[in-house]
N, C-alpha and C. Protein backbone atom coordinates (compact mmCIF):
# COMPACT_ATOMS: atom_id res chain seq x y z
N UNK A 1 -164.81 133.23 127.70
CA UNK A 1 -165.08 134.03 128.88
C UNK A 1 -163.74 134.58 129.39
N UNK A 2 -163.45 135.66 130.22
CA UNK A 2 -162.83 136.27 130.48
C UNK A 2 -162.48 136.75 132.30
N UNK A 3 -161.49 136.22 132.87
CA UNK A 3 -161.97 136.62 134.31
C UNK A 3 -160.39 136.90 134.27
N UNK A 4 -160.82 138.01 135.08
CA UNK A 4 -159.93 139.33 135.31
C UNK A 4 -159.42 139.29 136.91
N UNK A 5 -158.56 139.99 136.81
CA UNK A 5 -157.94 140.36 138.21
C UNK A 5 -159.07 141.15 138.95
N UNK A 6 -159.54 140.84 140.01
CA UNK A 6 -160.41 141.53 141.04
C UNK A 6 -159.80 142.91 141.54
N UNK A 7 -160.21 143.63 141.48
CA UNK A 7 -159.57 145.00 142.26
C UNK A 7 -160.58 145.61 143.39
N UNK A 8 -161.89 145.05 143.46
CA UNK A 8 -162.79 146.08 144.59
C UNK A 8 -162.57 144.59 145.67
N UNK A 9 -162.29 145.22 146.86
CA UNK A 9 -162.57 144.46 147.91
C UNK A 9 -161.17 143.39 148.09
N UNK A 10 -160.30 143.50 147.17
CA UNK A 10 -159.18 142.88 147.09
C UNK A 10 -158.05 143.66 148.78
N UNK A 11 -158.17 142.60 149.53
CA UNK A 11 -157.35 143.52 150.84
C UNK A 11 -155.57 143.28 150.30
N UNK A 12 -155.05 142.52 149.82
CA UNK A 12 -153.75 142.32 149.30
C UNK A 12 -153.36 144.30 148.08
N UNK A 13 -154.44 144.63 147.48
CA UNK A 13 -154.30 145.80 146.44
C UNK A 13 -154.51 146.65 147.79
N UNK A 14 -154.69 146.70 148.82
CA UNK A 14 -154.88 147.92 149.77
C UNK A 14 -153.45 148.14 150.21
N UNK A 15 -152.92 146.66 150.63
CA UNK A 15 -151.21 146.62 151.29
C UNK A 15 -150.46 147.31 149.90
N UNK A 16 -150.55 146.84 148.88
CA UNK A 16 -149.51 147.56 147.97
C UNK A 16 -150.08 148.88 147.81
N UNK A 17 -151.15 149.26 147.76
CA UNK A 17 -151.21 151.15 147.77
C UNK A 17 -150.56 152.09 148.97
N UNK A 18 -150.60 151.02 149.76
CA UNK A 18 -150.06 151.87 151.21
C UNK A 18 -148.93 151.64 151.23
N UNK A 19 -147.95 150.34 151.00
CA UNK A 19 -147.05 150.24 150.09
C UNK A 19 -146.46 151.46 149.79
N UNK A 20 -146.95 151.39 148.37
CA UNK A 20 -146.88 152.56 147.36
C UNK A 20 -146.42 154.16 147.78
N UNK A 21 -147.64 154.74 148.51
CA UNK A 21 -147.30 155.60 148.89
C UNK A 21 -146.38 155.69 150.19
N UNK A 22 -146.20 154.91 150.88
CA UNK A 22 -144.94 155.33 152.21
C UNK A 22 -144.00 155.29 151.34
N UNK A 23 -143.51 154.40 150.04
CA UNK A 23 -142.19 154.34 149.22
C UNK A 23 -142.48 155.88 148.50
N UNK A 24 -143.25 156.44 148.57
CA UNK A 24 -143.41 157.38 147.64
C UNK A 24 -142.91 158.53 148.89
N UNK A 25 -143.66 158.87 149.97
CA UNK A 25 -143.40 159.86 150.95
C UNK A 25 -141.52 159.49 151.26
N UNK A 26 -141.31 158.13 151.15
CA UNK A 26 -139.85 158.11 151.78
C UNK A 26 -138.96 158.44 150.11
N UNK A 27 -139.70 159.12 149.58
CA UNK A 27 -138.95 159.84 147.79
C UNK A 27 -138.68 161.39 148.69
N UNK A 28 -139.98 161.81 148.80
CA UNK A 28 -139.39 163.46 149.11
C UNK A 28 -139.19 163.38 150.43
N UNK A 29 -139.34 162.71 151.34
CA UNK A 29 -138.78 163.18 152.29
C UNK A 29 -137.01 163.57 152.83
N UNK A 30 -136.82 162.32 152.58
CA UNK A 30 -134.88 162.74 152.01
C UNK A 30 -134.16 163.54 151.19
N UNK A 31 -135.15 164.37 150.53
CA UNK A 31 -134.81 165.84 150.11
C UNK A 31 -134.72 166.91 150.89
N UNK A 32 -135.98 166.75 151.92
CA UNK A 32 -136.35 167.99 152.72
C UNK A 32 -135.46 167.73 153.88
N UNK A 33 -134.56 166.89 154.28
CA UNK A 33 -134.24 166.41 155.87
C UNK A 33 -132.48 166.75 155.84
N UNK A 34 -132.33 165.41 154.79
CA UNK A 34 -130.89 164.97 154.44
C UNK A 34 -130.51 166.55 153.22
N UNK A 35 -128.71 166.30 153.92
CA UNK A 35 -128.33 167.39 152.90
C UNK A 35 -128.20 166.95 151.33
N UNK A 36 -127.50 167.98 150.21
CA UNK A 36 -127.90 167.92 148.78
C UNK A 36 -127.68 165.98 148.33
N UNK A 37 -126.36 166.03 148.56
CA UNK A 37 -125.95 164.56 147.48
C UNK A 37 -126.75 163.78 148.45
N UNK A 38 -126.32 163.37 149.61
CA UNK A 38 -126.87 162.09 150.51
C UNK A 38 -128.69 162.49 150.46
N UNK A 39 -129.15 163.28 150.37
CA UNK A 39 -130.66 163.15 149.98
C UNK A 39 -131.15 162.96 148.74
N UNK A 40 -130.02 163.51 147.46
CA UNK A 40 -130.37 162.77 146.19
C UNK A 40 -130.45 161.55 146.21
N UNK A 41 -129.15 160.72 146.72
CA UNK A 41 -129.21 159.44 146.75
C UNK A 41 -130.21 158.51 147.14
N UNK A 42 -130.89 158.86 148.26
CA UNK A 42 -131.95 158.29 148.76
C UNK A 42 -132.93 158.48 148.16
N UNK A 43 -133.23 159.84 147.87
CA UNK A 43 -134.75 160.10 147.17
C UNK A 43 -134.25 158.80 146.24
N UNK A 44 -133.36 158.70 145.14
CA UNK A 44 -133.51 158.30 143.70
C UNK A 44 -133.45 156.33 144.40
N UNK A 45 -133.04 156.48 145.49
CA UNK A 45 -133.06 154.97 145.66
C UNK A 45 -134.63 154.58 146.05
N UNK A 46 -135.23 155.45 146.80
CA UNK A 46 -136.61 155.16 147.21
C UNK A 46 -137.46 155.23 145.42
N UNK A 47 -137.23 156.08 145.06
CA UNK A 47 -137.61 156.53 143.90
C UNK A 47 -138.15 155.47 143.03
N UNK A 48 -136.91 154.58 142.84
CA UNK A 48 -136.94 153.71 142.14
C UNK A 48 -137.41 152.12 142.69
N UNK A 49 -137.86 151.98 143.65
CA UNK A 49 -138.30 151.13 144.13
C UNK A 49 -139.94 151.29 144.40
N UNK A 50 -140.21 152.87 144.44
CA UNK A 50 -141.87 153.12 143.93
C UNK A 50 -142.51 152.42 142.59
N UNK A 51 -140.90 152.73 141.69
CA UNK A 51 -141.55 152.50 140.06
C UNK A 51 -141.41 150.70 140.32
N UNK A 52 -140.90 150.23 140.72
CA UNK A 52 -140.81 148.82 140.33
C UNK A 52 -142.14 148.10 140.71
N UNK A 53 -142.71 148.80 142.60
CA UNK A 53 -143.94 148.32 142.79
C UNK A 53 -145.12 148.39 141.74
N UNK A 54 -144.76 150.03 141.60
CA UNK A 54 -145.91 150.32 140.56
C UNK A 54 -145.93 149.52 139.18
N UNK A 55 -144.65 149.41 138.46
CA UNK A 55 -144.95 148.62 137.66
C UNK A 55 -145.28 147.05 137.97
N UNK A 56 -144.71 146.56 139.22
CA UNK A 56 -145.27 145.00 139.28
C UNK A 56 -146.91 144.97 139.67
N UNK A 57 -147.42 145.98 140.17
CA UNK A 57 -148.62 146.09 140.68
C UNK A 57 -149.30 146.24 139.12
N UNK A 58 -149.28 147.03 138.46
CA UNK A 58 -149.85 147.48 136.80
C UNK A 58 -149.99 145.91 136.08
N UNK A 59 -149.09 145.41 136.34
CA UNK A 59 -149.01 143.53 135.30
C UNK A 59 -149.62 143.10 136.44
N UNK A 60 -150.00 143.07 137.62
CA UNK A 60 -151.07 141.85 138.27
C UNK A 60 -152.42 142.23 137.77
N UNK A 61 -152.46 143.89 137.73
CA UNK A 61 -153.76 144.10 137.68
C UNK A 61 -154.66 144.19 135.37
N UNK A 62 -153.11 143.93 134.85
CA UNK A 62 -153.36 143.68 133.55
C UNK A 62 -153.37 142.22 132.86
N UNK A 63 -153.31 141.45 134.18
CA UNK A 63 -153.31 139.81 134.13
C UNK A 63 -154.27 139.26 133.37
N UNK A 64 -155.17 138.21 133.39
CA UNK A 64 -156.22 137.57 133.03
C UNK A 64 -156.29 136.22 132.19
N UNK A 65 -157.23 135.51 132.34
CA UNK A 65 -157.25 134.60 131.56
C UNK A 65 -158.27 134.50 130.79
N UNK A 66 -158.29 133.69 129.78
CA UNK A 66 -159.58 133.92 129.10
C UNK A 66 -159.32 132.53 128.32
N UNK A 67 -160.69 131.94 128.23
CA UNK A 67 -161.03 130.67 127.87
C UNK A 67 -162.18 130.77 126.30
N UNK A 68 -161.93 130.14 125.74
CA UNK A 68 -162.29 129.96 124.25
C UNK A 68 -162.52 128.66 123.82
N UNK A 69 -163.47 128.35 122.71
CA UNK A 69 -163.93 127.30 122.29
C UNK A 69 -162.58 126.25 122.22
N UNK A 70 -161.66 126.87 121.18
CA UNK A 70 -160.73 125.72 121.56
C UNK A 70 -159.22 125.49 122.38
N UNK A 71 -159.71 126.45 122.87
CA UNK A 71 -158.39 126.58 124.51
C UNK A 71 -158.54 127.30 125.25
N UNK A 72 -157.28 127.85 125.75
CA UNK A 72 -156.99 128.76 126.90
C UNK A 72 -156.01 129.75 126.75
N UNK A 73 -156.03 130.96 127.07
CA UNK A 73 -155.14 131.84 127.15
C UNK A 73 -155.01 132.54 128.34
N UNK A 74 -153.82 132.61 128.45
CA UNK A 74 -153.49 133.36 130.08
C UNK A 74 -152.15 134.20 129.78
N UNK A 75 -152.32 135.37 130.51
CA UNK A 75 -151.87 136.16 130.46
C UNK A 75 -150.85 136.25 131.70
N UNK A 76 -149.73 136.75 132.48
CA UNK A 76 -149.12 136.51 133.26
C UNK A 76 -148.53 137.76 133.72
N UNK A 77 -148.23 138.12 135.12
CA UNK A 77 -147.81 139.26 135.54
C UNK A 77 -146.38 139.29 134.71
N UNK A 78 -145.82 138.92 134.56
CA UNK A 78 -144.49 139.17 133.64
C UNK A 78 -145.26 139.31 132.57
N UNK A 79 -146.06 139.45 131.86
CA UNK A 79 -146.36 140.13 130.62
C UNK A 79 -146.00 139.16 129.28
N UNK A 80 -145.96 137.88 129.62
CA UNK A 80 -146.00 136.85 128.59
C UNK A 80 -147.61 136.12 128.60
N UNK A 81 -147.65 135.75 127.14
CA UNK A 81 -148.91 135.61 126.76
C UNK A 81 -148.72 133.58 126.60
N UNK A 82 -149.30 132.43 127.40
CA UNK A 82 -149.28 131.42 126.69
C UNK A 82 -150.85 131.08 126.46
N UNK A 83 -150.75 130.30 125.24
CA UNK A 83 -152.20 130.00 124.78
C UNK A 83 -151.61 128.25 124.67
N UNK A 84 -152.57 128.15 125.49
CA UNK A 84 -153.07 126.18 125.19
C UNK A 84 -154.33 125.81 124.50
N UNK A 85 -153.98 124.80 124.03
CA UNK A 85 -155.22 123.94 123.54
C UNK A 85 -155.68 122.95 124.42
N UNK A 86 -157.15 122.82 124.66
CA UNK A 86 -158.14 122.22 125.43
C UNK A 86 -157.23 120.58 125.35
N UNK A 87 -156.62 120.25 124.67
CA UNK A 87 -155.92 118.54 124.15
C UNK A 87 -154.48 118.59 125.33
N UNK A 88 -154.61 119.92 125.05
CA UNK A 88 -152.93 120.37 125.87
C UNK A 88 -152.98 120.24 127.31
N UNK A 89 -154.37 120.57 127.82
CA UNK A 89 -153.68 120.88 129.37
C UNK A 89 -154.45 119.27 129.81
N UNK A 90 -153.60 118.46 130.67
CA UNK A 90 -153.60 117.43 130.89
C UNK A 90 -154.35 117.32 132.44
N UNK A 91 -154.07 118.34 133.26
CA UNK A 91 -154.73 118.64 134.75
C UNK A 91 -154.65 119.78 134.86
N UNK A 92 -156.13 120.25 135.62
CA UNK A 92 -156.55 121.35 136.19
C UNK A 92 -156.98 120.89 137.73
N UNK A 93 -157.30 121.92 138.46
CA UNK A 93 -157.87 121.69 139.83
C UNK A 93 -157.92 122.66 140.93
N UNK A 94 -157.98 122.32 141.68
CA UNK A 94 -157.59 123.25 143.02
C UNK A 94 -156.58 122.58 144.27
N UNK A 95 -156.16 123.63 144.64
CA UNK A 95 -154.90 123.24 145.93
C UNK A 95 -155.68 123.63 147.15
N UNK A 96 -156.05 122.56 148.08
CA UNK A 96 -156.25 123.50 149.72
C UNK A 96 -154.98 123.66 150.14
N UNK A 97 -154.33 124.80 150.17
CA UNK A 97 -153.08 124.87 151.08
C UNK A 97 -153.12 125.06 152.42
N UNK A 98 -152.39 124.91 153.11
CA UNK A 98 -151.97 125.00 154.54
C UNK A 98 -152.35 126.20 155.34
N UNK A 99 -152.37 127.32 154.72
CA UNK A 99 -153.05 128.66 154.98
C UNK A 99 -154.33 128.91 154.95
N UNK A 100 -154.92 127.59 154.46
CA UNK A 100 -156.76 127.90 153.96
C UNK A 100 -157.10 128.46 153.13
N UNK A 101 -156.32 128.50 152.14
CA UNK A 101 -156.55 129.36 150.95
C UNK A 101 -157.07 128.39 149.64
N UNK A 102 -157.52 128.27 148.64
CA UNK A 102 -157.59 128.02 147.45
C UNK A 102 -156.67 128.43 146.26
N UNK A 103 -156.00 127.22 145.39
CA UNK A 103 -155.46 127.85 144.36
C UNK A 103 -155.56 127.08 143.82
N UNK A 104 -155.91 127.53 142.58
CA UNK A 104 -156.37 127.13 141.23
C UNK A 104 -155.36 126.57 140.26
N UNK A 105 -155.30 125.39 139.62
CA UNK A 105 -153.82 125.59 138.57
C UNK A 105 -154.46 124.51 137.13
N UNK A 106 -153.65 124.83 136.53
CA UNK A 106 -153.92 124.41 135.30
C UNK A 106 -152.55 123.84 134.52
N UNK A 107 -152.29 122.85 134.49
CA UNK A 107 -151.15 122.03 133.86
C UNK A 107 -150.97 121.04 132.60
N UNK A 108 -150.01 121.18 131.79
CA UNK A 108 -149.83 120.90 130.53
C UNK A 108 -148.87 119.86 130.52
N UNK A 109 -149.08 118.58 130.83
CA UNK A 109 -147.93 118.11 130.97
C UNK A 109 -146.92 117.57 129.93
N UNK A 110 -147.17 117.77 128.62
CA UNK A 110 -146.48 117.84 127.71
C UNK A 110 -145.52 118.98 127.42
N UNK A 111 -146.00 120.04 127.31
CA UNK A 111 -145.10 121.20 127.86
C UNK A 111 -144.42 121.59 128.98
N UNK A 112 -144.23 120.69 129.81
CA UNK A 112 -144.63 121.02 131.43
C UNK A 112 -144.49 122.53 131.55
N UNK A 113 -145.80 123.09 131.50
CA UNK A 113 -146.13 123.98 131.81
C UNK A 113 -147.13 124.49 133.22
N UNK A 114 -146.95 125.08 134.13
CA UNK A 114 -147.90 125.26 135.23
C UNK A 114 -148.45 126.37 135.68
N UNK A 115 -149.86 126.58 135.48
CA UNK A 115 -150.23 127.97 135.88
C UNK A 115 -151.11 127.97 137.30
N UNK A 116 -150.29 128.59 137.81
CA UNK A 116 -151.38 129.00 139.36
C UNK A 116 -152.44 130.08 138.95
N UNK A 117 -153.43 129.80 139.86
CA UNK A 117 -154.67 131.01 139.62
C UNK A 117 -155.00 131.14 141.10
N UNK A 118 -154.34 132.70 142.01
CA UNK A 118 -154.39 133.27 142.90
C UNK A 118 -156.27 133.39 143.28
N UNK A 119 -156.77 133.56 144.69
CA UNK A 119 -158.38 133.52 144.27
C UNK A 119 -158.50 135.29 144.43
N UNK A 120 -157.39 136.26 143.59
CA UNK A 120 -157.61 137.04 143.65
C UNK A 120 -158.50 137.50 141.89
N UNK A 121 -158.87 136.29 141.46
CA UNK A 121 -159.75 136.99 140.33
C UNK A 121 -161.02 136.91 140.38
N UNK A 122 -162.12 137.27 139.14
CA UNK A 122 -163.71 137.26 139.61
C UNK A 122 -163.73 136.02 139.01
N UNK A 123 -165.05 135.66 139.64
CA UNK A 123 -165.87 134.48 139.05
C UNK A 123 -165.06 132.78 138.88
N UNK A 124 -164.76 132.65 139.73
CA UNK A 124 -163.61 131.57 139.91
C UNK A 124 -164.68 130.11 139.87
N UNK A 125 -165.62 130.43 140.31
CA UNK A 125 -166.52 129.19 140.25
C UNK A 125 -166.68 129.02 138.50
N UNK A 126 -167.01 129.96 138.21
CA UNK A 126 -167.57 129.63 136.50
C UNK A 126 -166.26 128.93 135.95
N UNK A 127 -165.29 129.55 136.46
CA UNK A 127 -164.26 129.42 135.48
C UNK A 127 -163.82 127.44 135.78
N UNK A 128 -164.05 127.85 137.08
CA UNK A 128 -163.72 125.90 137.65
C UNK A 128 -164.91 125.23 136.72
N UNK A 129 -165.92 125.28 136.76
CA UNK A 129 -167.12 124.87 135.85
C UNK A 129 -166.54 124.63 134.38
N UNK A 130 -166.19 125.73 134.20
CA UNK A 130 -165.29 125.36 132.77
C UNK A 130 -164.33 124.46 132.90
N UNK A 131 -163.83 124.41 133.66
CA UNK A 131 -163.03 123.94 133.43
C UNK A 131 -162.79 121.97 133.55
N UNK A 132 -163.63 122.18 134.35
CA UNK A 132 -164.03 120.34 134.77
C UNK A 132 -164.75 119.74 133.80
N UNK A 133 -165.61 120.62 132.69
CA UNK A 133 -166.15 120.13 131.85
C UNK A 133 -164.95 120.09 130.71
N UNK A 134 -164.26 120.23 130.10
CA UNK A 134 -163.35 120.04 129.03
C UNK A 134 -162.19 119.51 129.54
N UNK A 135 -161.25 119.06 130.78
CA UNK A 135 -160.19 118.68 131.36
C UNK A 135 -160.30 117.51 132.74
N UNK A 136 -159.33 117.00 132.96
CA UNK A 136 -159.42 116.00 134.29
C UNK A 136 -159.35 117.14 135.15
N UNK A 137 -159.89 116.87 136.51
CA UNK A 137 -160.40 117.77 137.24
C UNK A 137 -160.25 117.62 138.81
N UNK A 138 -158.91 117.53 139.57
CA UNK A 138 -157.95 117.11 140.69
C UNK A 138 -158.35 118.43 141.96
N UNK A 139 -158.72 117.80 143.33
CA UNK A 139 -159.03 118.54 144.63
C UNK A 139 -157.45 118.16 145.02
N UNK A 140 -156.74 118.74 145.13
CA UNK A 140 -155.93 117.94 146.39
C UNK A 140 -155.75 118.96 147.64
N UNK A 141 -154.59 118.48 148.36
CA UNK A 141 -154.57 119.20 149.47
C UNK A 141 -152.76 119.15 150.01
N UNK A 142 -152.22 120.28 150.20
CA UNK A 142 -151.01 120.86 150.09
C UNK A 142 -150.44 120.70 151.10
N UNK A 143 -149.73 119.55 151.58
CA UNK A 143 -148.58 119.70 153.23
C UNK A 143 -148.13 121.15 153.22
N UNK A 144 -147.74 121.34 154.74
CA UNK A 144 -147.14 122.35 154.45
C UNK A 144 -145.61 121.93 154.25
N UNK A 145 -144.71 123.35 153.82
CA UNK A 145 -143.35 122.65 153.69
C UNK A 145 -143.81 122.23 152.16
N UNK A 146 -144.00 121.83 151.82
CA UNK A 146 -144.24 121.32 150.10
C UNK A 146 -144.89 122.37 149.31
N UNK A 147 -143.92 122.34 148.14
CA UNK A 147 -144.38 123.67 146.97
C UNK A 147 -145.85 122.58 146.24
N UNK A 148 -146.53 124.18 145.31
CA UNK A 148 -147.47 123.37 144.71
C UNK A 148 -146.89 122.07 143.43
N UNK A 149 -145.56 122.63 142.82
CA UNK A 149 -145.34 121.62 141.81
C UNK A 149 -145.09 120.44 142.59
N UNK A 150 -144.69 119.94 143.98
CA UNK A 150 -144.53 118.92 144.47
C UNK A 150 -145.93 118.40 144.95
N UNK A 151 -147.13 119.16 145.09
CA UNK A 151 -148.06 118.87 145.69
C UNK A 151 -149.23 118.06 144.52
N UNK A 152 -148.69 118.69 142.90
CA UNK A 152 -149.09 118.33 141.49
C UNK A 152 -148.78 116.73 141.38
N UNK A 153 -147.56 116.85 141.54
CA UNK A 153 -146.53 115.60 140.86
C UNK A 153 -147.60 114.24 141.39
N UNK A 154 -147.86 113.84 142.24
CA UNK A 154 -147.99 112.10 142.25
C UNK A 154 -148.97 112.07 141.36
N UNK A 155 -149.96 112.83 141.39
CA UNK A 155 -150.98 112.96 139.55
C UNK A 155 -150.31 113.27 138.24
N UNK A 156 -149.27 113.37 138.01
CA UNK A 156 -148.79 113.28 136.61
C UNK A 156 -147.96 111.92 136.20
N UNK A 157 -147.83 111.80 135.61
CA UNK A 157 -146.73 110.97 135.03
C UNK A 157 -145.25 111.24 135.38
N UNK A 158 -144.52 112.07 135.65
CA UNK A 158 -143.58 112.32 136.93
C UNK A 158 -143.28 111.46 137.86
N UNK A 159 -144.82 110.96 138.51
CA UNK A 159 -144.58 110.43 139.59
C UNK A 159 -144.25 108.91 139.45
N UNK A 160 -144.97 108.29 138.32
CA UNK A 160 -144.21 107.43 137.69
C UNK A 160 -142.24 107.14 138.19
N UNK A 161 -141.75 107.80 137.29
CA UNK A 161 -140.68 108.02 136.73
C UNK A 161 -139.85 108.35 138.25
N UNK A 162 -140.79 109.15 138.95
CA UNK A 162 -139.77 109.38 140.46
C UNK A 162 -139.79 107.68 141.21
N UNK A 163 -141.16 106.77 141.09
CA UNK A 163 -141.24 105.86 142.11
C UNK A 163 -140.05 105.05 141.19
N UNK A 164 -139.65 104.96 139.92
CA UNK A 164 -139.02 103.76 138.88
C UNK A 164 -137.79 104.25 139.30
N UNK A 165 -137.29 105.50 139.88
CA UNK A 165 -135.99 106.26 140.48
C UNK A 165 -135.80 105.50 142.01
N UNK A 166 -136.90 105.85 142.22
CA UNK A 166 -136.54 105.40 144.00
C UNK A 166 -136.34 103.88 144.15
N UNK A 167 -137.31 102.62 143.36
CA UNK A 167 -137.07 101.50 143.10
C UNK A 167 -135.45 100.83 143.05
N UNK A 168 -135.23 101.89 141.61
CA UNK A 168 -133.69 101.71 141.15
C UNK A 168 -132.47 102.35 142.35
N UNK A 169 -132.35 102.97 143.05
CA UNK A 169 -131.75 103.27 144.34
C UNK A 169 -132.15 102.20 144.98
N UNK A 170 -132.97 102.04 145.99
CA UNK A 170 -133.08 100.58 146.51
C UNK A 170 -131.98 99.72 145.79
N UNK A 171 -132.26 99.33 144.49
CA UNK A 171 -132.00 98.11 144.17
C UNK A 171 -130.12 98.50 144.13
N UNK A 172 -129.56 99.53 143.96
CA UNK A 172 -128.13 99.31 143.41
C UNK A 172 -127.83 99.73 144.68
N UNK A 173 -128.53 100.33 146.52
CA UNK A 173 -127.94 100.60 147.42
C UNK A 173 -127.76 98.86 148.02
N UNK A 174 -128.29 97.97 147.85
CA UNK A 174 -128.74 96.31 148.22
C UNK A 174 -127.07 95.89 147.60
């Protein structure tokens, strides 16, 4: 199955179009105002900060993941492709964060690898469905002030290794 970046009804894709175009109006307008060089400069500085949105906006909306008999593939706004195997990812789940939001992640802890899933894609229930059936399957809930990889850790094996750290301090501060 395949779930894609949402684009209808997405209010976050409305801020970057409007975005978009004020970086775009502040291109020609510093042609028409400012004299020759000091309005080149600006146009080409606004200019180029249109293309960067536009291109970071193009990789959210060419994102996706897609799930298969024997793994997972996800695709990533930087435009790298990782594929796991169903053996590979060790925890999946959801984050309540501090904002009230939902986020989705999927973790490999052999690779330590970690993928967030924004609830800006479709069909997020199916995909959780999938996902609890082939993987361990973690609710937690996110202090604020704490990133999600810190909010991951006391469920991995990490956390292990941090309490056998903190033990060993104790023992050589004594």
């Amino acid at each position: 199955m395949r779930y894609s970046f949402r684009v209808k009804g997405n209010r976050r894709l409305y801020v970057a179009y409007g975005l978009i175009v004020l970086l775009l109006l502040l291109t020609v307008i510093p042609l028409l105002v400012l004299p020759n060089i000091a309005g080149m400069f600006v146009a080409v500085l606004f200019g180029y900060f249109s293309f960067q949105m536009i291109r970071m906006l193009l990789n959210h909306l060419k994102s996706f993941i897609m799930t298969h008999d024997d793994g997972i593939t996800l695709r990533f706004p930087t435009s790298s492709l990782e594929r796991l195997d169903w053996n590979q990812i060790s925890h999946a789940g959801v984050i309540h964060t501090p904002e009230d939001t939902l986020v989705r992640f999927i973790y490999a802890e052999d690779k330590d690898r970690l993928a967030t899933i924004p609830e800006e894609y479709v069909r997020l229930e199916e995909l959780d469905e999938e996902l609890k059936s082939r993987v361990g399957w973690y609710e937690l809930t996110q202090e604020k002030g704490k990133s999600i990889q810190e909010t991951i850790r006391p469920v991995t094996k990490h956390a292990d290794t941090e309490a056998e750290a903190e033990i060993s301090d104790e023992i050589n501060n004594e």
